[in-house]
N, C-alpha and C. Protein backbone atom coordinates (compact mmCIF):
# COMPACT_ATOMS: atom_id res chain seq x y z
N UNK A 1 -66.69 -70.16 21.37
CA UNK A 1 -66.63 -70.15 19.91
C UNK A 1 -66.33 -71.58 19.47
N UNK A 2 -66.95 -72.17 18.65
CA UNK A 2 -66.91 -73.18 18.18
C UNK A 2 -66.97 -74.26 19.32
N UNK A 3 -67.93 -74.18 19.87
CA UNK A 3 -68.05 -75.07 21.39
C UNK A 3 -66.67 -75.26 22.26
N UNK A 4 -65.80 -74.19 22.22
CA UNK A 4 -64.88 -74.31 23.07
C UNK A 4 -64.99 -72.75 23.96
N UNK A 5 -64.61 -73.02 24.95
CA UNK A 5 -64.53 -71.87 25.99
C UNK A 5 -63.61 -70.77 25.62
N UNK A 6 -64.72 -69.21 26.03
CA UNK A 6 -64.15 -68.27 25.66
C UNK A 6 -63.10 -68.09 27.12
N UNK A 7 -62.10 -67.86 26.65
CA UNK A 7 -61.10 -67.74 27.83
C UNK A 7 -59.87 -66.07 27.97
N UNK A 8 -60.10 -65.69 27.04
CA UNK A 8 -58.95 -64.62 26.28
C UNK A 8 -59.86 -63.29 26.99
N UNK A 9 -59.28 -62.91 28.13
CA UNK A 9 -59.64 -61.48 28.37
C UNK A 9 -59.06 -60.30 27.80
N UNK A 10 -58.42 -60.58 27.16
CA UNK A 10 -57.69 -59.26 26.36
C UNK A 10 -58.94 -59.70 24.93
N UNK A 11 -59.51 -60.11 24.56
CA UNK A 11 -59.88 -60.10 23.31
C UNK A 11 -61.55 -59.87 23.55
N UNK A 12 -62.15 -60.05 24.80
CA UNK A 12 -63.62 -60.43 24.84
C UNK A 12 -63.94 -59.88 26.40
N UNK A 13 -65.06 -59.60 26.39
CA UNK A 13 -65.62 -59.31 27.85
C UNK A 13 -66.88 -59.13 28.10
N UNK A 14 -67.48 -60.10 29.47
CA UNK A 14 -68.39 -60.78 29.30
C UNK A 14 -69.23 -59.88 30.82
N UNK A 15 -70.44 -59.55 30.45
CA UNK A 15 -70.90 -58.36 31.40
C UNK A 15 -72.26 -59.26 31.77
N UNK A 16 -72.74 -59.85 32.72
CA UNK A 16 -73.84 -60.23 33.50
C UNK A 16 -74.70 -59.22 34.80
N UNK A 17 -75.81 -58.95 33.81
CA UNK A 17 -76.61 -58.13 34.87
C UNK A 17 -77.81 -58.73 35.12
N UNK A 18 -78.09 -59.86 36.50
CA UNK A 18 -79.27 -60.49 36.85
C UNK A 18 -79.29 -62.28 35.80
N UNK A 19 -79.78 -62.01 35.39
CA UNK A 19 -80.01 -62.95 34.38
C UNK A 19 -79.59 -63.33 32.73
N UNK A 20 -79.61 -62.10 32.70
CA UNK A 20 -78.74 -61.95 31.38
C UNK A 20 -77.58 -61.58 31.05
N UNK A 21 -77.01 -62.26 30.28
CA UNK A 21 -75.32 -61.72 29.71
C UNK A 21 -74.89 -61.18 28.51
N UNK A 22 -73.90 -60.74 28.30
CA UNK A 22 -73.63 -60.08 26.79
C UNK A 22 -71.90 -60.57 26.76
N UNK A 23 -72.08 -60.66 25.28
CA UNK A 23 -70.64 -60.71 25.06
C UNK A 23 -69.97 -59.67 24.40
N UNK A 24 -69.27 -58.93 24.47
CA UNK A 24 -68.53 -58.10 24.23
C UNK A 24 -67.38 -58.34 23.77
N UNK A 25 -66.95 -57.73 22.40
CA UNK A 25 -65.70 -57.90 21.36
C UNK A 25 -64.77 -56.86 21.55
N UNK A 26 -63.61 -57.08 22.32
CA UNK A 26 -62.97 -55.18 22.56
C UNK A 26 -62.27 -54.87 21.09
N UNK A 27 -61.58 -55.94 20.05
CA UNK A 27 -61.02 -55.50 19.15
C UNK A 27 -60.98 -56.54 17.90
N UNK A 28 -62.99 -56.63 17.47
CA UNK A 28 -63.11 -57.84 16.41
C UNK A 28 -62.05 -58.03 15.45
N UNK A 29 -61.86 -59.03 14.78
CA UNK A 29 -61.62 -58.84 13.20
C UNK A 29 -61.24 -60.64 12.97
N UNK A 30 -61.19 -60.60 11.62
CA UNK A 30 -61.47 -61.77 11.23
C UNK A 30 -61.47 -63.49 11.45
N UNK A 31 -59.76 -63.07 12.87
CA UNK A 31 -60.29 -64.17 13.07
C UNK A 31 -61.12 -64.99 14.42
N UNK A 32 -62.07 -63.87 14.43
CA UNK A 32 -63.22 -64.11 15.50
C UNK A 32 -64.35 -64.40 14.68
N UNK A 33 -64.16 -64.29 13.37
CA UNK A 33 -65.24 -64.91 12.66
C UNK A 33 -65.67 -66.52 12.99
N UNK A 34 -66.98 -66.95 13.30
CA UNK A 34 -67.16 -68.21 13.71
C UNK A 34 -68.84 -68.24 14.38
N UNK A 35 -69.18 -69.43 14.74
CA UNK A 35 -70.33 -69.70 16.04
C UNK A 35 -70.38 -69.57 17.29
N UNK A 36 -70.90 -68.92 17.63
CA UNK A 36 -71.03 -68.46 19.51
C UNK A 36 -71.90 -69.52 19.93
N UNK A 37 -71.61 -70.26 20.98
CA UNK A 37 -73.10 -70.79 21.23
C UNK A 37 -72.93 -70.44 23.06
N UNK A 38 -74.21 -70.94 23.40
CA UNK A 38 -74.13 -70.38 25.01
C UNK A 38 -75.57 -72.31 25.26
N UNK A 39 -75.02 -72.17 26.57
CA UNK A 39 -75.69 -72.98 26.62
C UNK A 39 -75.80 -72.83 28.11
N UNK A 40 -77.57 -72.75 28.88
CA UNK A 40 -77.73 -72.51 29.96
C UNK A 40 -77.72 -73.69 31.12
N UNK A 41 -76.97 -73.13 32.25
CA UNK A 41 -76.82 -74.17 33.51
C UNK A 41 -78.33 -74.23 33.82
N UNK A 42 -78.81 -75.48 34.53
CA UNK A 42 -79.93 -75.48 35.30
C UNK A 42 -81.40 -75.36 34.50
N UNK A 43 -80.91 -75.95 32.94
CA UNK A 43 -82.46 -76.10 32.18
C UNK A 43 -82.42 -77.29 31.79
N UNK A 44 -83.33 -77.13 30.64
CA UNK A 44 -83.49 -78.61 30.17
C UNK A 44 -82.85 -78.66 28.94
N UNK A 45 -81.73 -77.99 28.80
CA UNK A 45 -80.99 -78.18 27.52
C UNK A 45 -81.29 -76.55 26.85
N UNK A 46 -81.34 -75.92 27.29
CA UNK A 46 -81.90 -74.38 26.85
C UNK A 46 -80.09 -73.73 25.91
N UNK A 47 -80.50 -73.29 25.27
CA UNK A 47 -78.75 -73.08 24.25
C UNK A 47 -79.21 -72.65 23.24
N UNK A 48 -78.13 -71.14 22.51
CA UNK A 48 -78.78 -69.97 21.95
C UNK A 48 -77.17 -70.34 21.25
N UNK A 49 -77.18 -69.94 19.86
CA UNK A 49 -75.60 -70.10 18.91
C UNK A 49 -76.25 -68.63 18.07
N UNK A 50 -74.96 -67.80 17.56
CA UNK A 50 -74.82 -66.90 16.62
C UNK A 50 -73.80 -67.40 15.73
N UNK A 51 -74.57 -66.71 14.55
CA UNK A 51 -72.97 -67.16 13.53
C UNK A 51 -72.57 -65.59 13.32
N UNK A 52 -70.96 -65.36 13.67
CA UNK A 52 -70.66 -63.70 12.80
C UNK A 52 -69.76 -64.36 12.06
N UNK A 53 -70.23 -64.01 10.67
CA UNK A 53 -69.88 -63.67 9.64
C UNK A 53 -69.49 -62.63 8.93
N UNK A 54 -68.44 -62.72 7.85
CA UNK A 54 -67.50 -61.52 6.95
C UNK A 54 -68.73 -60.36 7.02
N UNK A 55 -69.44 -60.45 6.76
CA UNK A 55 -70.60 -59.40 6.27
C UNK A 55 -71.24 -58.71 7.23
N UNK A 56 -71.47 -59.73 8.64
CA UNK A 56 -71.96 -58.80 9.53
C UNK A 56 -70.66 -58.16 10.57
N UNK A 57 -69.61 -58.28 10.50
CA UNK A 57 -68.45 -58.33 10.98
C UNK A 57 -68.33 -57.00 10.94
N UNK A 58 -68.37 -56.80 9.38
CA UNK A 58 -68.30 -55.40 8.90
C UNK A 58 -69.25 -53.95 9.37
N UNK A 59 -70.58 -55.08 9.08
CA UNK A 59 -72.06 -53.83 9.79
C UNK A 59 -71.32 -53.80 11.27
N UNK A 60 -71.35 -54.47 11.81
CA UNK A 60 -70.91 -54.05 13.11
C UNK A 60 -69.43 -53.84 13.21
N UNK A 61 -68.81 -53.42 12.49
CA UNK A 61 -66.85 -52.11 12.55
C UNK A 61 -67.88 -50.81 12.02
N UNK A 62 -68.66 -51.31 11.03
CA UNK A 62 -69.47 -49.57 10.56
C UNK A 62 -70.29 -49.09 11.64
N UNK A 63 -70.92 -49.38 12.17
CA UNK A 63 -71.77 -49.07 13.65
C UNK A 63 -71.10 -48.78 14.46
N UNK A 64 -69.62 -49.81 14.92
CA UNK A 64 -68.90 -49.03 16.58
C UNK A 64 -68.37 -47.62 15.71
N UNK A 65 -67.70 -47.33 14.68
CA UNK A 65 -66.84 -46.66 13.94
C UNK A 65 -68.16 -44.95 14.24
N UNK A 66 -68.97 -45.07 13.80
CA UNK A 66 -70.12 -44.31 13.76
C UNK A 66 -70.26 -43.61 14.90
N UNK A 67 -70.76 -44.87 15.79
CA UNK A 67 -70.37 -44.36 17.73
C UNK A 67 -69.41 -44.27 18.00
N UNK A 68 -68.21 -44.18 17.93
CA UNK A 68 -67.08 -43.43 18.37
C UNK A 68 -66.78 -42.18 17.35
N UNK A 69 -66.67 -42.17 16.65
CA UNK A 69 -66.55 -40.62 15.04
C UNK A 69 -68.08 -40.52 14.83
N UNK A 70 -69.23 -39.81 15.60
CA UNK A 70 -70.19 -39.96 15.15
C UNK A 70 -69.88 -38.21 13.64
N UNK A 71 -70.93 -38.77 12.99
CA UNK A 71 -70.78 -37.76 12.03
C UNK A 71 -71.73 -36.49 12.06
N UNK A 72 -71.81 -35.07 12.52
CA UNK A 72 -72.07 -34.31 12.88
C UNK A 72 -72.60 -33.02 11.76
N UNK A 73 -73.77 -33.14 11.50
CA UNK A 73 -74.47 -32.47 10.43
C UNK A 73 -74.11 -30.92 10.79
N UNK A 74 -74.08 -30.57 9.12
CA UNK A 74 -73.50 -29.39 9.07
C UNK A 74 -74.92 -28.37 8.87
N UNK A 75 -74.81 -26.76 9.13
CA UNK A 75 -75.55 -25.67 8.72
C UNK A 75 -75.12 -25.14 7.64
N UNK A 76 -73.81 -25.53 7.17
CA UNK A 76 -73.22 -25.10 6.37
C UNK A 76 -71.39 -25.92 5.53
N UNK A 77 -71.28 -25.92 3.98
CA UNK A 77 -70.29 -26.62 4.04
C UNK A 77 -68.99 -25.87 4.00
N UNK A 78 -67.90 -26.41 3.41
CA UNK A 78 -67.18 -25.71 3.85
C UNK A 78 -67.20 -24.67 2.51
N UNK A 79 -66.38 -23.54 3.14
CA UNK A 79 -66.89 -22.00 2.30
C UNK A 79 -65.33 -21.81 2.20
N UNK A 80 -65.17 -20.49 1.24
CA UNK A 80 -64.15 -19.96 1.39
C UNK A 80 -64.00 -18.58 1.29
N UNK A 81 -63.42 -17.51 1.61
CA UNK A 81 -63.31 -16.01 0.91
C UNK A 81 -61.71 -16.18 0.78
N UNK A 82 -61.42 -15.13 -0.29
CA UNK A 82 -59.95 -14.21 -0.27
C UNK A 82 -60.20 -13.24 0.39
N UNK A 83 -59.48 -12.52 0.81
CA UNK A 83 -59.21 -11.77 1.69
C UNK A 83 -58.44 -10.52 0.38
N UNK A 84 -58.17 -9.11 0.65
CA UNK A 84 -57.14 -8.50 0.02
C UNK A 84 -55.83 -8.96 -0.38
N UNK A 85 -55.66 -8.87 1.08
CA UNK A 85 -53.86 -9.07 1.15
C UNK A 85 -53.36 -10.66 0.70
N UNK A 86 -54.16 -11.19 0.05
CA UNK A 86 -53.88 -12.65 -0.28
C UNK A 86 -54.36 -13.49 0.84
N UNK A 87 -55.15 -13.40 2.06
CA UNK A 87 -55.17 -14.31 3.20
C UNK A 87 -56.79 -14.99 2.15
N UNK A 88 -56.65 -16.56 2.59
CA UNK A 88 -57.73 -17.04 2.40
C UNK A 88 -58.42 -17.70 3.69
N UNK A 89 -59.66 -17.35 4.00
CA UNK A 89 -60.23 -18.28 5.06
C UNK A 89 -61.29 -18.86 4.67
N UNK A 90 -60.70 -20.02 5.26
CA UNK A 90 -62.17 -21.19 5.13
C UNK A 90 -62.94 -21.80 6.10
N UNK A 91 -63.99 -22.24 6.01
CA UNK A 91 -64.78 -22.11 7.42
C UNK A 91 -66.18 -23.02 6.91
N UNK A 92 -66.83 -23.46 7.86
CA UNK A 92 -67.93 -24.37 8.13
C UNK A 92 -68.70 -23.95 9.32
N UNK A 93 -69.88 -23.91 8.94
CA UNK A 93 -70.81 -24.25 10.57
C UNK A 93 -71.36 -25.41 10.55
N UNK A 94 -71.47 -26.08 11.91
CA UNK A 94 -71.77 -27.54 12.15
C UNK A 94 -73.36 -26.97 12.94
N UNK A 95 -73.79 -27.79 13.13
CA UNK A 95 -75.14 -27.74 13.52
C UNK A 95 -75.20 -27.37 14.92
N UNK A 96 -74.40 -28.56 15.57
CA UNK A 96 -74.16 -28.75 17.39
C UNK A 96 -72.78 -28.88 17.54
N UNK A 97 -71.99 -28.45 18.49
CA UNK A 97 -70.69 -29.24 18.80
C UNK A 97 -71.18 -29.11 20.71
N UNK A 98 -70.36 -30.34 20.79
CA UNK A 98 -70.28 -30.90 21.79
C UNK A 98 -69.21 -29.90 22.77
N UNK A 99 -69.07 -29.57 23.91
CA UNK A 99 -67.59 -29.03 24.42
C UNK A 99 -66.59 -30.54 24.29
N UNK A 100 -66.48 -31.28 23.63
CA UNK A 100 -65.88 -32.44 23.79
C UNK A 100 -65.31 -32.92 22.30
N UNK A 101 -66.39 -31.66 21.15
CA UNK A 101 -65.85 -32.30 19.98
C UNK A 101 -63.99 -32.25 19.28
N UNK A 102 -63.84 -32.53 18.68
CA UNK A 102 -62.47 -32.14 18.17
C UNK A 102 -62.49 -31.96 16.70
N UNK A 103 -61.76 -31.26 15.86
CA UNK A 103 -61.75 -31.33 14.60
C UNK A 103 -60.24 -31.50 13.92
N UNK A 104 -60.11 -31.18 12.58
CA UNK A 104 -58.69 -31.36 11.99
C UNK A 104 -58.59 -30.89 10.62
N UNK A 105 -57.68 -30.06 10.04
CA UNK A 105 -57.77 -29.21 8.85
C UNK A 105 -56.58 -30.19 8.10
N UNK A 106 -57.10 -31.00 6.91
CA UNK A 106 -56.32 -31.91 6.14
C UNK A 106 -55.95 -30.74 4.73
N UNK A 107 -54.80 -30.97 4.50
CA UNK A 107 -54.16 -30.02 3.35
C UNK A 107 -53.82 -31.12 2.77
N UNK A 108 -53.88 -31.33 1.61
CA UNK A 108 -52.58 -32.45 0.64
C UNK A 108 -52.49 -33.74 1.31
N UNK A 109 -53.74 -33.84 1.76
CA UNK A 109 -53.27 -35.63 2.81
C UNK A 109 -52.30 -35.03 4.36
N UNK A 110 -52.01 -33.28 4.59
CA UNK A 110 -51.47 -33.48 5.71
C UNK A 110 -52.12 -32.90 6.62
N UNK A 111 -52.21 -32.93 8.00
CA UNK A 111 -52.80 -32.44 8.65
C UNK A 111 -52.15 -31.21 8.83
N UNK A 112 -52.90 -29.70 9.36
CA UNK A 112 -52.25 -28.61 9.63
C UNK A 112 -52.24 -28.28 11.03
N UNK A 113 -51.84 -28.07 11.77
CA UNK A 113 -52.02 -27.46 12.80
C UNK A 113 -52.04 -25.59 13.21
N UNK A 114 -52.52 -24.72 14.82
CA UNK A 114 -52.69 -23.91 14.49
C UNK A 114 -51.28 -23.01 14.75
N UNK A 115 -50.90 -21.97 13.62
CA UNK A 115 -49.75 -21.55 13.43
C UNK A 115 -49.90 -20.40 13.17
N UNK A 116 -48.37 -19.40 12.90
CA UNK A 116 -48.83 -18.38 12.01
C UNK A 116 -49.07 -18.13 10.73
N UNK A 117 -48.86 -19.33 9.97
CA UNK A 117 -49.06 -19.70 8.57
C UNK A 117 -50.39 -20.21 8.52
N UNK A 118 -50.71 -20.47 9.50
CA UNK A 118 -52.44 -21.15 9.32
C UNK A 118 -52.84 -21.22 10.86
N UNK A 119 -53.97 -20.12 11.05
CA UNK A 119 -54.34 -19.67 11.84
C UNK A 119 -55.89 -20.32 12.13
N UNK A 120 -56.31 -21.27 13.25
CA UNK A 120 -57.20 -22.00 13.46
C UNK A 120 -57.94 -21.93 14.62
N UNK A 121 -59.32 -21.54 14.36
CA UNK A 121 -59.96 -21.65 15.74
C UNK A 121 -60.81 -22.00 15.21
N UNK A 122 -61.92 -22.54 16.65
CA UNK A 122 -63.24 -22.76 16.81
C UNK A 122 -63.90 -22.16 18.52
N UNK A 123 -65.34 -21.90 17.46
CA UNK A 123 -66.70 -21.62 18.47
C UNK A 123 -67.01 -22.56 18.31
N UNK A 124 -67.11 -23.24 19.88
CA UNK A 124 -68.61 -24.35 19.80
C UNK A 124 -70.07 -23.98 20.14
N UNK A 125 -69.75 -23.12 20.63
CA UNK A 125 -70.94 -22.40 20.82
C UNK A 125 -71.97 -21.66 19.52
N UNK A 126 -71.77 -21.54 18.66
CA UNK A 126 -72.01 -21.11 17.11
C UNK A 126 -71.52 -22.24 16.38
N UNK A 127 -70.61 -23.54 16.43
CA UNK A 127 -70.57 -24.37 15.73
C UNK A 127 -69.90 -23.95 14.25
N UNK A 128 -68.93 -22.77 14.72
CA UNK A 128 -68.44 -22.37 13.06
C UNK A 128 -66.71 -22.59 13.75
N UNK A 129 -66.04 -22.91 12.60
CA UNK A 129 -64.66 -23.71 12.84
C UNK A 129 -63.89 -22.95 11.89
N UNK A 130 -63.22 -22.81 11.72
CA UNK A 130 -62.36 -21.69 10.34
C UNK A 130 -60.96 -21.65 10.47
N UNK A 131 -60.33 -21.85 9.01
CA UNK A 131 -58.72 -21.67 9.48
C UNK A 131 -58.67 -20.79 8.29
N UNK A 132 -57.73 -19.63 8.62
CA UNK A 132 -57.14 -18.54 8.21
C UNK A 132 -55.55 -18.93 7.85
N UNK A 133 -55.44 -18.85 6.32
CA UNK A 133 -54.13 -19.04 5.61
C UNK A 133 -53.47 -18.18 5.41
N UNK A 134 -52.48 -17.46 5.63
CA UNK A 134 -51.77 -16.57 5.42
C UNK A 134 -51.63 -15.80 3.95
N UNK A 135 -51.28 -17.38 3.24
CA UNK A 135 -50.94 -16.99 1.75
C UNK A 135 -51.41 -18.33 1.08
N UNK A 136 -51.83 -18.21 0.05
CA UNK A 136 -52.81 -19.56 -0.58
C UNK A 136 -51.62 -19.84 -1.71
N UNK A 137 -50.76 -20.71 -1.50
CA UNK A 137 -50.05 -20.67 -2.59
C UNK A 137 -50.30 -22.35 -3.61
């Protein structure tokens, strides 16, 4: 970066397969903003520079962010019924789930977990997720 040697293995990691290399960012942010340059042993001056910049910094936190939380199209959004006795359940079908996916039922900014006040499962196999409230108050 800035014609000085990348040296920081906690911040960067550098993967060579044959001929070619990549640089790898384990945890960008701003102040890795700057010029990359590379410059090859054994040519005639052969040397490749990137600039990352604020803007692409960002496209690429929105891209890893994407591939790691990819966002998982629904069959359905989320629904609700009452029930008689006051129970409300609410529920979604997702298109696909993974055996690997995970989900999370946000109330008021809090997360719920599954209880006897709020009763939570999922099929991944049917891709329908539902939590059952006791009392909707």
């Amino acid at each position: 970066k800035a014609y000085e040697e990348l040296a920081d293995d906690q911040k960067f990691r550098v993967e060579t397969v044959g001929d070619h290399s990549k640089l790898y960012f384990k945890n960008p942010d701003k102040g890795d903003l700057g010029t990359y340059s590379v410059s090859v042993s054994d040519t005639d001056g052969v040397s490749s520079s990137f600039t990352l910049d604020e803007e692409e910094l960002e496209r690429l936190m929105a891209l890893s962010n994407e591939i790691k939380n990819p966002t998982i199209p629904l069959k359905s959004e989320l629904a609700y019924e009452i029930f008689d006795k006051g129970q409300v359940r609410f529920w979604l079908q997702a298109e696909h789930l993974s055996p690997d996916a995970s989900y999370r039922f946000i109330i008021n900014d809090r997360e719920v977990s599954d209880s006897e006040k709020h009763r939570i499962k999922c099929d991944k196999a049917t891709g329908i997720i539902e939590m059952v409230m006791d009392r909707f108050t």
